[in-house]
PDB file of N, CA and C in Angstrom:
ATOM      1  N   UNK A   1      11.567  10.261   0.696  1.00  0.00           N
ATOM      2  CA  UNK A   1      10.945  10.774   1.900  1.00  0.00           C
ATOM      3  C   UNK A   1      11.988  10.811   3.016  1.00  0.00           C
ATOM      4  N   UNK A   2      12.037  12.188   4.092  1.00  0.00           N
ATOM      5  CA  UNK A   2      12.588  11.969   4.651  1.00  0.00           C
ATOM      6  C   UNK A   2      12.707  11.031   6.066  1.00  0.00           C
ATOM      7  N   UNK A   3      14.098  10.439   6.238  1.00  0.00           N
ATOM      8  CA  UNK A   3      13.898   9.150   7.773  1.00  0.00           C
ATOM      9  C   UNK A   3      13.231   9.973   8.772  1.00  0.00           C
ATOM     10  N   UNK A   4      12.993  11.183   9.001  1.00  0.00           N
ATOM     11  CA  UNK A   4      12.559  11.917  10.069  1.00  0.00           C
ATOM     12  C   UNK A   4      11.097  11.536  10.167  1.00  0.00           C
ATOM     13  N   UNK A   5      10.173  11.661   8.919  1.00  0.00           N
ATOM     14  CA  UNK A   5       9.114  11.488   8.915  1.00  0.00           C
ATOM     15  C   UNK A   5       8.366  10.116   8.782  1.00  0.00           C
ATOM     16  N   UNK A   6       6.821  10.494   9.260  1.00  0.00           N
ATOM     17  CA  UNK A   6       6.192   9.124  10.117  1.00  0.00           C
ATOM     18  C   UNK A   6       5.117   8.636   9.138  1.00  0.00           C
ATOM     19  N   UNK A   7       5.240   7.497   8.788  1.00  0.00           N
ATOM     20  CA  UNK A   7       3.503   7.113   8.002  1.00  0.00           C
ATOM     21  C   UNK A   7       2.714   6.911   8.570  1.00  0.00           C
ATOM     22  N   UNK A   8       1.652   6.921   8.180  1.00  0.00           N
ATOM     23  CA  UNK A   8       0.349   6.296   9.322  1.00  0.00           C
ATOM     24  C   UNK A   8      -0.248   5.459   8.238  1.00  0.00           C
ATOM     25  N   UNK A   9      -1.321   4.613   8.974  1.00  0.00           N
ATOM     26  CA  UNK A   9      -2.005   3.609   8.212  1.00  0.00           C
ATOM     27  C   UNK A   9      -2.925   4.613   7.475  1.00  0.00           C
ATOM     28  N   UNK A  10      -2.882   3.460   6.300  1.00  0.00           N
ATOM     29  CA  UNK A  10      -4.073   4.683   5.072  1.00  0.00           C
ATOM     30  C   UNK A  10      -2.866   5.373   4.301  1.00  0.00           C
ATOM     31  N   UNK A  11      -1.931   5.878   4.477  1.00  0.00           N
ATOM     32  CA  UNK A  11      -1.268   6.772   3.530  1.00  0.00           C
ATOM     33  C   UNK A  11      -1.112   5.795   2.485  1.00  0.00           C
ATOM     34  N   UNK A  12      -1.028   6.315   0.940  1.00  0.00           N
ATOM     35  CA  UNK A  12      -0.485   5.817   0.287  1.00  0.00           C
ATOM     36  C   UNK A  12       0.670   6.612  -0.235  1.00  0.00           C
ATOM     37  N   UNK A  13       1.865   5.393  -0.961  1.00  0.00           N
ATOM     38  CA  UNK A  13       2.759   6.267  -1.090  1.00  0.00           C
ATOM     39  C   UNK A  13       3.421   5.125  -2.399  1.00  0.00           C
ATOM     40  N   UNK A  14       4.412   5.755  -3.216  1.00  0.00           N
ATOM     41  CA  UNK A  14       5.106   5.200  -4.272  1.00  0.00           C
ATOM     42  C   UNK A  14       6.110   4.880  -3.498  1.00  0.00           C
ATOM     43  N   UNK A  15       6.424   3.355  -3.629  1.00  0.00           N
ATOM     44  CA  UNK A  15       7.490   2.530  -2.958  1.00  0.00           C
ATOM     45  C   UNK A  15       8.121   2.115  -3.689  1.00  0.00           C
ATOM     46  N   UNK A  16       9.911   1.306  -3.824  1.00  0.00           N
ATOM     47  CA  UNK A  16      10.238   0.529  -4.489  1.00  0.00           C
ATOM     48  C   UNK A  16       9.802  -1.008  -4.011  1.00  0.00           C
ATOM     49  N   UNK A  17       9.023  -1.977  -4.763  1.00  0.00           N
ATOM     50  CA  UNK A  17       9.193  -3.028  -4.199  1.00  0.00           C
ATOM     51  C   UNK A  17       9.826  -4.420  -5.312  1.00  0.00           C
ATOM     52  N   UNK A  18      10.596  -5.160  -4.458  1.00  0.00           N
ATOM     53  CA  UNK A  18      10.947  -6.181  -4.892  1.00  0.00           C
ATOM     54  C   UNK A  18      10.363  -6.898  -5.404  1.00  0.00           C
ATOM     55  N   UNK A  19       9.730  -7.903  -6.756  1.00  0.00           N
ATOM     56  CA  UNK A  19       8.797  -9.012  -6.924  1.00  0.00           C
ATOM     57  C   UNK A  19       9.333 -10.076  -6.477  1.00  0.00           C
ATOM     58  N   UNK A  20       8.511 -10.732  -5.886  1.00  0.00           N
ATOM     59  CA  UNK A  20       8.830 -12.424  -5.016  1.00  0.00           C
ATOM     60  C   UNK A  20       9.428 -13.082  -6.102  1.00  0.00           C
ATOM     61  N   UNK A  21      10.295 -13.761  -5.941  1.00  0.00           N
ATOM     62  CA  UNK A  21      11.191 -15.089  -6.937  1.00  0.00           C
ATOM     63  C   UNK A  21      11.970 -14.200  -7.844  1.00  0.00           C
ATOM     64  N   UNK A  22      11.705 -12.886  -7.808  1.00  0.00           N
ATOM     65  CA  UNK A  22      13.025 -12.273  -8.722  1.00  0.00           C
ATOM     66  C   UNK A  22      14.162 -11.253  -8.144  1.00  0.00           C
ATOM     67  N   UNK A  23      14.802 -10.759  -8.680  1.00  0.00           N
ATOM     68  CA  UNK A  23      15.574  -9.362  -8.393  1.00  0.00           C
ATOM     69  C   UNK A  23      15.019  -8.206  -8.865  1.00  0.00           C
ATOM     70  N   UNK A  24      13.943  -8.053  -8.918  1.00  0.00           N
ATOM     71  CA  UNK A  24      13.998  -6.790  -9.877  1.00  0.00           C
ATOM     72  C   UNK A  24      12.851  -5.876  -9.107  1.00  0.00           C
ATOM     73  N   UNK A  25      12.774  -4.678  -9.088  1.00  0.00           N
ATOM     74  CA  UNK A  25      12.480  -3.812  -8.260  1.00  0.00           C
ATOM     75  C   UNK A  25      11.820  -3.104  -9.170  1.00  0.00           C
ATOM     76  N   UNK A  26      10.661  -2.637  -8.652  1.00  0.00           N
ATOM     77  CA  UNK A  26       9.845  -1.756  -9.532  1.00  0.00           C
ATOM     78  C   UNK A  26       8.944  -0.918  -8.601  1.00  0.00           C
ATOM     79  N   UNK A  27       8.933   0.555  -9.215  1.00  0.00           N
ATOM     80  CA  UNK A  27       7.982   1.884  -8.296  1.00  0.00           C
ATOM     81  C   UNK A  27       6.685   1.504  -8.717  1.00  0.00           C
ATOM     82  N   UNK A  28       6.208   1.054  -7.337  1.00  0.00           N
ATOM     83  CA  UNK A  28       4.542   1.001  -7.499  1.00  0.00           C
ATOM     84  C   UNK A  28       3.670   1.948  -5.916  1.00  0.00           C
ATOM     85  N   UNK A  29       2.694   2.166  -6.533  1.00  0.00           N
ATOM     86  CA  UNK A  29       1.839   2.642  -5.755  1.00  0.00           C
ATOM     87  C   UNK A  29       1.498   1.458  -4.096  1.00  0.00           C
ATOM     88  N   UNK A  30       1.725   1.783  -2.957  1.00  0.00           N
ATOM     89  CA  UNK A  30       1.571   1.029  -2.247  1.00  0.00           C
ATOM     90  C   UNK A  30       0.563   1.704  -1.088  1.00  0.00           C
ATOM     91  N   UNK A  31      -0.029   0.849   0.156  1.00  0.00           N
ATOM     92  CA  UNK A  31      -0.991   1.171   1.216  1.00  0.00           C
ATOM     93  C   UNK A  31      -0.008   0.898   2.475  1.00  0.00           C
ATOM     94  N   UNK A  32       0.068   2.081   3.113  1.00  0.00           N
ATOM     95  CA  UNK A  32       0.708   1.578   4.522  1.00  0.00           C
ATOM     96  C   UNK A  32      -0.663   0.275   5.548  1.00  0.00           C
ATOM     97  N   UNK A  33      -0.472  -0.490   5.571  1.00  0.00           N
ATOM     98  CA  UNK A  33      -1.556  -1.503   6.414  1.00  0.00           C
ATOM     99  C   UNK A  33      -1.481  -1.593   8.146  1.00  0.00           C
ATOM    100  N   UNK A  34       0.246  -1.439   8.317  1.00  0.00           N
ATOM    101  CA  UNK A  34       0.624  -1.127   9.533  1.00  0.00           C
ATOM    102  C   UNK A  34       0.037  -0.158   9.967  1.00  0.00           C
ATOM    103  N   UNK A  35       0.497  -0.058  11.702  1.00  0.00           N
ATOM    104  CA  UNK A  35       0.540   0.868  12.473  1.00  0.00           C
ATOM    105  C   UNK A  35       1.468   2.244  12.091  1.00  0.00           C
ATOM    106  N   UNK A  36       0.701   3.190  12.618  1.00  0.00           N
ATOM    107  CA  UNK A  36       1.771   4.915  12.280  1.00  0.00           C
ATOM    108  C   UNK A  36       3.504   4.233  12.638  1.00  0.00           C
ATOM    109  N   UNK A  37       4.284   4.474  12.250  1.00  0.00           N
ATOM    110  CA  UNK A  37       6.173   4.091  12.002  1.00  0.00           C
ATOM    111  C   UNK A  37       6.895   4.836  11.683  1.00  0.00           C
ATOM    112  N   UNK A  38       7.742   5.548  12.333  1.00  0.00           N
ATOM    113  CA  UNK A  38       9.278   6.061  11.533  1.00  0.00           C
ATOM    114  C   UNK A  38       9.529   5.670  10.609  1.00  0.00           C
ATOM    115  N   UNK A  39      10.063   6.049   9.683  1.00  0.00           N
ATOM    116  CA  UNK A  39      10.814   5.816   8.369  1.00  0.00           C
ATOM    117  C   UNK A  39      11.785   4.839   8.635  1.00  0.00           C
ATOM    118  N   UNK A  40      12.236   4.487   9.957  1.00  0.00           N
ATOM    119  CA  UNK A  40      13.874   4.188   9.850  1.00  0.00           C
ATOM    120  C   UNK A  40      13.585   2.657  10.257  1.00  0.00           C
ATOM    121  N   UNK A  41      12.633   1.906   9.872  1.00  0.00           N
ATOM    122  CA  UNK A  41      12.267   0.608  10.424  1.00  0.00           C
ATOM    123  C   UNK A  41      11.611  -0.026   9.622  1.00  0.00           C
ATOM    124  N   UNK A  42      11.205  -1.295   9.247  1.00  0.00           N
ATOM    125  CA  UNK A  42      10.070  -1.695   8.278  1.00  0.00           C
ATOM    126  C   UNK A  42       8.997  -1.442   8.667  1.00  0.00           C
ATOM    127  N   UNK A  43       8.034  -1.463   7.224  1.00  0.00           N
ATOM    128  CA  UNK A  43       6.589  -0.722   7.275  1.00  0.00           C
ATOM    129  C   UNK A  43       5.891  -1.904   6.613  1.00  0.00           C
ATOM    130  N   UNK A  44       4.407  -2.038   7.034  1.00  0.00           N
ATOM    131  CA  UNK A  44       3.686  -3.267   6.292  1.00  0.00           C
ATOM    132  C   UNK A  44       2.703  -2.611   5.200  1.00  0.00           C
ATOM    133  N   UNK A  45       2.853  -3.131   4.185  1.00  0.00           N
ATOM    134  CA  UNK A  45       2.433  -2.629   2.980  1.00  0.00           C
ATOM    135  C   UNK A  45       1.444  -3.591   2.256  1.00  0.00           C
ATOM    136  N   UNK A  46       0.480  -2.896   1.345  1.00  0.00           N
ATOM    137  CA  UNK A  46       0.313  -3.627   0.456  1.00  0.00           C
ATOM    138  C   UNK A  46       0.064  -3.222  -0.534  1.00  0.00           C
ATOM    139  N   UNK A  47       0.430  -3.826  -2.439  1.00  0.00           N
ATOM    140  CA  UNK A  47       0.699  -3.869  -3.296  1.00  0.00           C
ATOM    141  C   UNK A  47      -0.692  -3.206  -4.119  1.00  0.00           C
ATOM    142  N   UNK A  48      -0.930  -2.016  -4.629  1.00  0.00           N
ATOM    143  CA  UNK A  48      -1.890  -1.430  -5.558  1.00  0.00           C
ATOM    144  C   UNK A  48      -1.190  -1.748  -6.893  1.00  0.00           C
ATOM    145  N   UNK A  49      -2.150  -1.855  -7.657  1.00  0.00           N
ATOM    146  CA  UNK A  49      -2.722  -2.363  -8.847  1.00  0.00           C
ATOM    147  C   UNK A  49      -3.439  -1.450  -9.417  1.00  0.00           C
ATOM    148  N   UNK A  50      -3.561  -1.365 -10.929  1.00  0.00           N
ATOM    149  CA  UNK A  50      -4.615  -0.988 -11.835  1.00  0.00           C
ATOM    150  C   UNK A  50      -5.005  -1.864 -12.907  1.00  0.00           C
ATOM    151  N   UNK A  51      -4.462  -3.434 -12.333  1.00  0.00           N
ATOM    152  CA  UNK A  51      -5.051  -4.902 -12.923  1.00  0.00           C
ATOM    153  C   UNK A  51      -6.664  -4.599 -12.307  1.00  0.00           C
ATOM    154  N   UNK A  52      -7.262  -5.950 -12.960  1.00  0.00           N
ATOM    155  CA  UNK A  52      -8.349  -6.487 -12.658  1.00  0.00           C
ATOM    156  C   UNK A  52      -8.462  -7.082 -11.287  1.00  0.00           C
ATOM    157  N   UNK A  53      -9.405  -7.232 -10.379  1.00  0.00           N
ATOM    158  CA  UNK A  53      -9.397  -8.070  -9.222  1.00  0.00           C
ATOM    159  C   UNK A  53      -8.850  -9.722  -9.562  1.00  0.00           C
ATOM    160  N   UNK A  54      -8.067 -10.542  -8.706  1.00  0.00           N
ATOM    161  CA  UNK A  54      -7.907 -11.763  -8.958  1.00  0.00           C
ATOM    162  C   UNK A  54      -8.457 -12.647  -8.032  1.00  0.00           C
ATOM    163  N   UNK A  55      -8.774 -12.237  -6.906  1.00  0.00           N
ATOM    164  CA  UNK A  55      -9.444 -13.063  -6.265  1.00  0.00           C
ATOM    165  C   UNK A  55     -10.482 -12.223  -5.386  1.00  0.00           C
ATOM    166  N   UNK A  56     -10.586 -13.527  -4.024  1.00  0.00           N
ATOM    167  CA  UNK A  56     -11.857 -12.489  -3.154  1.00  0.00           C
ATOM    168  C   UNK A  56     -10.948 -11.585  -2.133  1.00  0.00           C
ATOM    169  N   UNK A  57      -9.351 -11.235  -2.414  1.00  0.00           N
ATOM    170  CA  UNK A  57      -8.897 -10.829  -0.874  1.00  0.00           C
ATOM    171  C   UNK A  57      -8.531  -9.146  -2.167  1.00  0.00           C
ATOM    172  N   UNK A  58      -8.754  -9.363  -3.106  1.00  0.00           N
ATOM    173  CA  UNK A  58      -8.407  -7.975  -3.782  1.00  0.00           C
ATOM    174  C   UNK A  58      -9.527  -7.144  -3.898  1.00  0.00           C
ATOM    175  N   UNK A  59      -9.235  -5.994  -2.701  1.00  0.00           N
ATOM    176  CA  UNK A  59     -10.317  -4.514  -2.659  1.00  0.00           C
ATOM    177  C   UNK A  59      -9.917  -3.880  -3.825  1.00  0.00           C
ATOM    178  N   UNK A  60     -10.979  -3.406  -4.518  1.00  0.00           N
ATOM    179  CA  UNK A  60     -11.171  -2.244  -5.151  1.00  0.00           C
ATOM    180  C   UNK A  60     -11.405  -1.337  -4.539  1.00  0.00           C
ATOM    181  N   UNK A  61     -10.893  -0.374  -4.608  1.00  0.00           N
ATOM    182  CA  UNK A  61     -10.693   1.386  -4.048  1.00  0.00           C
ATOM    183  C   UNK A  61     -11.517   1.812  -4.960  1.00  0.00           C
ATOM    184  N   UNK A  62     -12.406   2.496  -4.152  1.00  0.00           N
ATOM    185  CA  UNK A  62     -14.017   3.355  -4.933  1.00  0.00           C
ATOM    186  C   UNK A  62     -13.304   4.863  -5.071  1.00  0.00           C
ATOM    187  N   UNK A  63     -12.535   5.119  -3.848  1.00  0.00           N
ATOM    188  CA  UNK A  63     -12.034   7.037  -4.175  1.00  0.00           C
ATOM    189  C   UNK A  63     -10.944   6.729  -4.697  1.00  0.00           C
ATOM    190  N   UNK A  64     -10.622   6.450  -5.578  1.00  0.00           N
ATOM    191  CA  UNK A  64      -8.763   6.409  -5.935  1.00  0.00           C
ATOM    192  C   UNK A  64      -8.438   7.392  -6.370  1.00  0.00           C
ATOM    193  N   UNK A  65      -8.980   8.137  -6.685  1.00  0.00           N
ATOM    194  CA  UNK A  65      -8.831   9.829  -7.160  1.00  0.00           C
ATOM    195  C   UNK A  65      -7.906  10.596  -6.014  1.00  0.00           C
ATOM    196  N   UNK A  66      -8.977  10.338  -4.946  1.00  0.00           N
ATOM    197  CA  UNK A  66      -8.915  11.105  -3.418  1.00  0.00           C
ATOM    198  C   UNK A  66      -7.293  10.434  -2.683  1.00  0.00           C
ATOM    199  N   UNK A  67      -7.382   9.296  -3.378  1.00  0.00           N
ATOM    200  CA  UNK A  67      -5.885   8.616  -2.500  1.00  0.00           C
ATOM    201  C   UNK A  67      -4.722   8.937  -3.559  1.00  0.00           C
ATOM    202  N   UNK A  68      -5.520   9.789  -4.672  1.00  0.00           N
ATOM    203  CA  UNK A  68      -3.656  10.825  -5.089  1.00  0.00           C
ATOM    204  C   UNK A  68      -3.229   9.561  -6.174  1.00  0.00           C
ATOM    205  N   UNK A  69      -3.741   8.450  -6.688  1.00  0.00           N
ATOM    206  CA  UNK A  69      -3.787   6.957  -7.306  1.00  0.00           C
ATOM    207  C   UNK A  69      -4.227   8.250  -9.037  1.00  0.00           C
ATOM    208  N   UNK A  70      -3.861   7.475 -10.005  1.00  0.00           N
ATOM    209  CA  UNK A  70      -4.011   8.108 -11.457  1.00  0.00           C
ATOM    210  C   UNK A  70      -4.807   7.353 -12.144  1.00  0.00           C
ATOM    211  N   UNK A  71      -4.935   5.957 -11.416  1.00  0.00           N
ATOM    212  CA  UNK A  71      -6.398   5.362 -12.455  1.00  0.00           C
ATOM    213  C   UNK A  71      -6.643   4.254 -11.396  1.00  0.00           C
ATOM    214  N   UNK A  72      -8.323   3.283 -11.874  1.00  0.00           N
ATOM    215  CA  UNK A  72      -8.870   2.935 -10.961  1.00  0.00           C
ATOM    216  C   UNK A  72      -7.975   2.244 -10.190  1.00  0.00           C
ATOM    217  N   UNK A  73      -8.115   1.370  -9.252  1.00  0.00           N
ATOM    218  CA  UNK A  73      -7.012   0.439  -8.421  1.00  0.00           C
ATOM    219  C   UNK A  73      -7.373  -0.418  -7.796  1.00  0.00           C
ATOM    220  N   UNK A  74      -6.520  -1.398  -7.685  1.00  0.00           N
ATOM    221  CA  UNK A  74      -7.176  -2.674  -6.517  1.00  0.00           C
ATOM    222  C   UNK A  74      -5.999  -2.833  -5.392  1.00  0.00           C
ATOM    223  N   UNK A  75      -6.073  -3.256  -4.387  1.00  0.00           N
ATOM    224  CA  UNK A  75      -5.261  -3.051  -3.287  1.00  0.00           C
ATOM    225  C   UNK A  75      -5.283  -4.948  -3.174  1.00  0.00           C
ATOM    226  N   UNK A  76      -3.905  -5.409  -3.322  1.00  0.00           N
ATOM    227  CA  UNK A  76      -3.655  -6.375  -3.355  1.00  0.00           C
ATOM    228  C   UNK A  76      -3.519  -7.265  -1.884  1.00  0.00           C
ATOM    229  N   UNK A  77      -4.781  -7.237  -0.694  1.00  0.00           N
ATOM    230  CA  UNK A  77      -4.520  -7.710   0.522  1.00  0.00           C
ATOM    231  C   UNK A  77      -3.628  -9.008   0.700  1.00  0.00           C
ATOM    232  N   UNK A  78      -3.490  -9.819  -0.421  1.00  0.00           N
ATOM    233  CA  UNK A  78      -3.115 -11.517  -0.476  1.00  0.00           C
ATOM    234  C   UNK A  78      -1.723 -11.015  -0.646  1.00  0.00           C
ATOM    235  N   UNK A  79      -1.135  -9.727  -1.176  1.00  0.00           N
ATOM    236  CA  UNK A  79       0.250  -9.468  -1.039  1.00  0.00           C
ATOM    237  C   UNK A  79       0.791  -8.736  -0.257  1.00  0.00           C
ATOM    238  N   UNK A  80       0.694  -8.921   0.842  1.00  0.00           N
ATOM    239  CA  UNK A  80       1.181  -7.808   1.869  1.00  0.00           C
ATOM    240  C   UNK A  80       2.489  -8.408   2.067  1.00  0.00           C
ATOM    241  N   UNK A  81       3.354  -7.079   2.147  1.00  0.00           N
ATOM    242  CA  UNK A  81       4.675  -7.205   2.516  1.00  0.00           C
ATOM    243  C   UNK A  81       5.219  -6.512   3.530  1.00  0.00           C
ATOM    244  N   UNK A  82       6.506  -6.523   3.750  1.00  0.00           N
ATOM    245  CA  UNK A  82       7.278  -5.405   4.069  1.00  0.00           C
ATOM    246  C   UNK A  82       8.039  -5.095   4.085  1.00  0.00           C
ATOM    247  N   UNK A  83       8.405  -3.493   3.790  1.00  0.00           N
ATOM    248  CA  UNK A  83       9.582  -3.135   2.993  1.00  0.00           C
ATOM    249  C   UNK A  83      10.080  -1.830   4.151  1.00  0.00           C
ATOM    250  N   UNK A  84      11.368  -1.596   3.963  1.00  0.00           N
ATOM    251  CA  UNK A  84      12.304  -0.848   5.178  1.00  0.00           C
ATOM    252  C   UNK A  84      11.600   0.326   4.967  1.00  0.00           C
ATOM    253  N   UNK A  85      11.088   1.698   5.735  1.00  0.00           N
ATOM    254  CA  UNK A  85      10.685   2.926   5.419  1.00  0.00           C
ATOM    255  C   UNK A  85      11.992   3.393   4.470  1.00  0.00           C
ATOM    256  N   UNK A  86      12.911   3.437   3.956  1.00  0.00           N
ATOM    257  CA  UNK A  86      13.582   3.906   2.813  1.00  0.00           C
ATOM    258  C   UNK A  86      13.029   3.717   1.435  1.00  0.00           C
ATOM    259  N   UNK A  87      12.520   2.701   1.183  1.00  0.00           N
ATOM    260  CA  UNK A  87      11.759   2.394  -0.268  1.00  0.00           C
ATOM    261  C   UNK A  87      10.807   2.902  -0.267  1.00  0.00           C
ATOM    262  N   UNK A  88      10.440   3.593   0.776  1.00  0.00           N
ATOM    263  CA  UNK A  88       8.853   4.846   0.383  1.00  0.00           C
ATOM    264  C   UNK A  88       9.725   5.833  -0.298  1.00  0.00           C
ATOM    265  N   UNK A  89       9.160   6.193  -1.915  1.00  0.00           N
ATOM    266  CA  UNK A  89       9.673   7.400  -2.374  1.00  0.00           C
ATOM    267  C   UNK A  89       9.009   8.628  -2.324  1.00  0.00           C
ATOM    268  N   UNK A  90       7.825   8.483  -1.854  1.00  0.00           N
ATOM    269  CA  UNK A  90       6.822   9.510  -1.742  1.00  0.00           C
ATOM    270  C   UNK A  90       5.477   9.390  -1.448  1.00  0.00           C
ATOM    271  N   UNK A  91       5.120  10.101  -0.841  1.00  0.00           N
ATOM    272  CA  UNK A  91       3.993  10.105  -0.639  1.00  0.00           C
ATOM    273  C   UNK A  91       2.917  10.669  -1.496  1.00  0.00           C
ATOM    274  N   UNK A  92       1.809  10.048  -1.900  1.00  0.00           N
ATOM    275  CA  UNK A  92       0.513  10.230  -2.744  1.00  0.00           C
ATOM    276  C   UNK A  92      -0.264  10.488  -2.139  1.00  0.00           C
ATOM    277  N   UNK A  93      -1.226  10.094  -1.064  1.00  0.00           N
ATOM    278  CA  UNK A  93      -2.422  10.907  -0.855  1.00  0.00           C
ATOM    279  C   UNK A  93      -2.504   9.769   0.291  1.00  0.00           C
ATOM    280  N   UNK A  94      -3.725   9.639   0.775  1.00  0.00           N
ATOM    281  CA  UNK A  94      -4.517   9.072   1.899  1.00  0.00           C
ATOM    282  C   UNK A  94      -5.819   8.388   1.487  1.00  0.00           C
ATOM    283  N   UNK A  95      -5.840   6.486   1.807  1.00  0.00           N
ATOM    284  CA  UNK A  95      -7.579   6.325   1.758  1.00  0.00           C
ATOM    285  C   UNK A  95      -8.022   7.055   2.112  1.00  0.00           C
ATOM    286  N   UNK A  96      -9.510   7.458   1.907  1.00  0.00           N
ATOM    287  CA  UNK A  96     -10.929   7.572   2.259  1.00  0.00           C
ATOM    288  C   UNK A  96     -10.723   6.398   3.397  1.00  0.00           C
ATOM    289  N   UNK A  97     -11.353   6.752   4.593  1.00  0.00           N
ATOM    290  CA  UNK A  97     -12.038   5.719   5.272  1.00  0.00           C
ATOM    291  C   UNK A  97     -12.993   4.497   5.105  1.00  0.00           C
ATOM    292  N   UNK A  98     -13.737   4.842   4.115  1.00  0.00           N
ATOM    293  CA  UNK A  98     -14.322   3.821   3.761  1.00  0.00           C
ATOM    294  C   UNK A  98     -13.417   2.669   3.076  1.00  0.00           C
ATOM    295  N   UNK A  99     -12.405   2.927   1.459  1.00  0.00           N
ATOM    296  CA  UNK A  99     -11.762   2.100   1.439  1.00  0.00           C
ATOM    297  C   UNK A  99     -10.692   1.608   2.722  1.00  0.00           C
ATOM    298  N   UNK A 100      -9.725   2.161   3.393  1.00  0.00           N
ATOM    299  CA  UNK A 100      -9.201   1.911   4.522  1.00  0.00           C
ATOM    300  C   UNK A 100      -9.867   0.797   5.241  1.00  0.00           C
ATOM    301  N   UNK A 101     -11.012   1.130   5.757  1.00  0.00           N
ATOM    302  CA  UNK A 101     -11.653  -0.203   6.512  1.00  0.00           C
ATOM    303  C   UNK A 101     -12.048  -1.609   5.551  1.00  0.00           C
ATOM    304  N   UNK A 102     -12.722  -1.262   4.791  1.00  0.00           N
ATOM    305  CA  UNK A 102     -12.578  -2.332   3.607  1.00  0.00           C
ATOM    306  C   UNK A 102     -11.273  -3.335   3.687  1.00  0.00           C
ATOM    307  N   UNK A 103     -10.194  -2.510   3.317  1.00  0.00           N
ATOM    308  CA  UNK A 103      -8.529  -2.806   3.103  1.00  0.00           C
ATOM    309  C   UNK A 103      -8.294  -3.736   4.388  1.00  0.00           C
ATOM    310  N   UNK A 104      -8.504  -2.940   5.431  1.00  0.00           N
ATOM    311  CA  UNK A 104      -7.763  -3.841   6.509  1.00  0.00           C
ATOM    312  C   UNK A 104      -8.337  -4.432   7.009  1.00  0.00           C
ATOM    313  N   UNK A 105     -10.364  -4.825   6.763  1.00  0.00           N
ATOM    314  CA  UNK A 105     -10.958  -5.934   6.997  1.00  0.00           C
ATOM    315  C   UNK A 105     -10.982  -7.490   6.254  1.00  0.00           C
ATOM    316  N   UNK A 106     -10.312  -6.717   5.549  1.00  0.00           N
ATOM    317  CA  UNK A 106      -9.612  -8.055   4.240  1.00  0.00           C
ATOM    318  C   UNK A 106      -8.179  -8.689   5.083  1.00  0.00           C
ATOM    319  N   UNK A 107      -7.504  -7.578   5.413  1.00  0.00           N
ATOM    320  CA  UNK A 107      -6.301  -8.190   5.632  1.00  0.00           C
ATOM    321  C   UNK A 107      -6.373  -8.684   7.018  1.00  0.00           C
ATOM    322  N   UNK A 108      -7.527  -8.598   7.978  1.00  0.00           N
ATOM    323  CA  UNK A 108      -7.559  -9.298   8.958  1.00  0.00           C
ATOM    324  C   UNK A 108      -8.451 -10.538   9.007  1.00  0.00           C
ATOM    325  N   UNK A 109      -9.059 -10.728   7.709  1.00  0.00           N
ATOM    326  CA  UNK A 109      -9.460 -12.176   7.071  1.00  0.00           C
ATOM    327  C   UNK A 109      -8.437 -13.016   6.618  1.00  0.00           C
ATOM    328  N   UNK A 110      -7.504 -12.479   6.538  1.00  0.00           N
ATOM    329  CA  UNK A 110      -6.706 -13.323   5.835  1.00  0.00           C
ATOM    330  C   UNK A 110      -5.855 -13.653   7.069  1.00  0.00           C
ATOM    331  N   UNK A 111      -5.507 -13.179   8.429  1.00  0.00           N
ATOM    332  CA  UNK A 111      -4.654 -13.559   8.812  1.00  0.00           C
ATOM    333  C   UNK A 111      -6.028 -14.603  10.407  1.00  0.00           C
TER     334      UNK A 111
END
């Protein structure tokens, strides 16, 4: 994606992200959670899934179709990160509003 362009909360997009305690980097489907951002700064994310739910802070996404996602998904609120706008490789689609509020009423339980 280019540094010119801006995410907004709700986009989803294929990121590289790092796994905690290792080196190793892997393209996963991610949720911008932040505020709209330039590319050229870190972005707050969180980690989609097409695991099972693991606890009570993991939303299931009812439209995952609509968010551009290839099978069902859970939006991992207990893993929010953040990663530089360069590791967005693309953009996929946009929550539905309904999941969106879901998403970030979780992640403001948790904090």
């Amino acid at each position: 994606m280019s540094n010119k362009m801006k995410v907004k909360q709700g986009d989803v997009c294929l990121a590289d992200v790092v796994f905690k305690g290792t080196r190793q980097t892997k393209q996963r489907p991610v949720i911008i959670v932040g505020n709209e951002l330039a590319l050229d700064i870190d972005v707050i994310i969180a980690p989609v899934t097409s695991q099972q739910p693991r606890n009570k802070f993991d939303v299931v996404i009812e439209y995952w179709k609509e968010a551009g996602l290839l099978k069902p998904s859970v939006a991992r609120t207990s893993k929010i990160i953040s990663v530089h706008g360069s590791e967005l490789k693309r953009h996929l689609g946009v929550l539905h509003n309904h999941d969106l509020e879901r998403v970030l009423h979780m992640c403001r339980n948790l904090f």
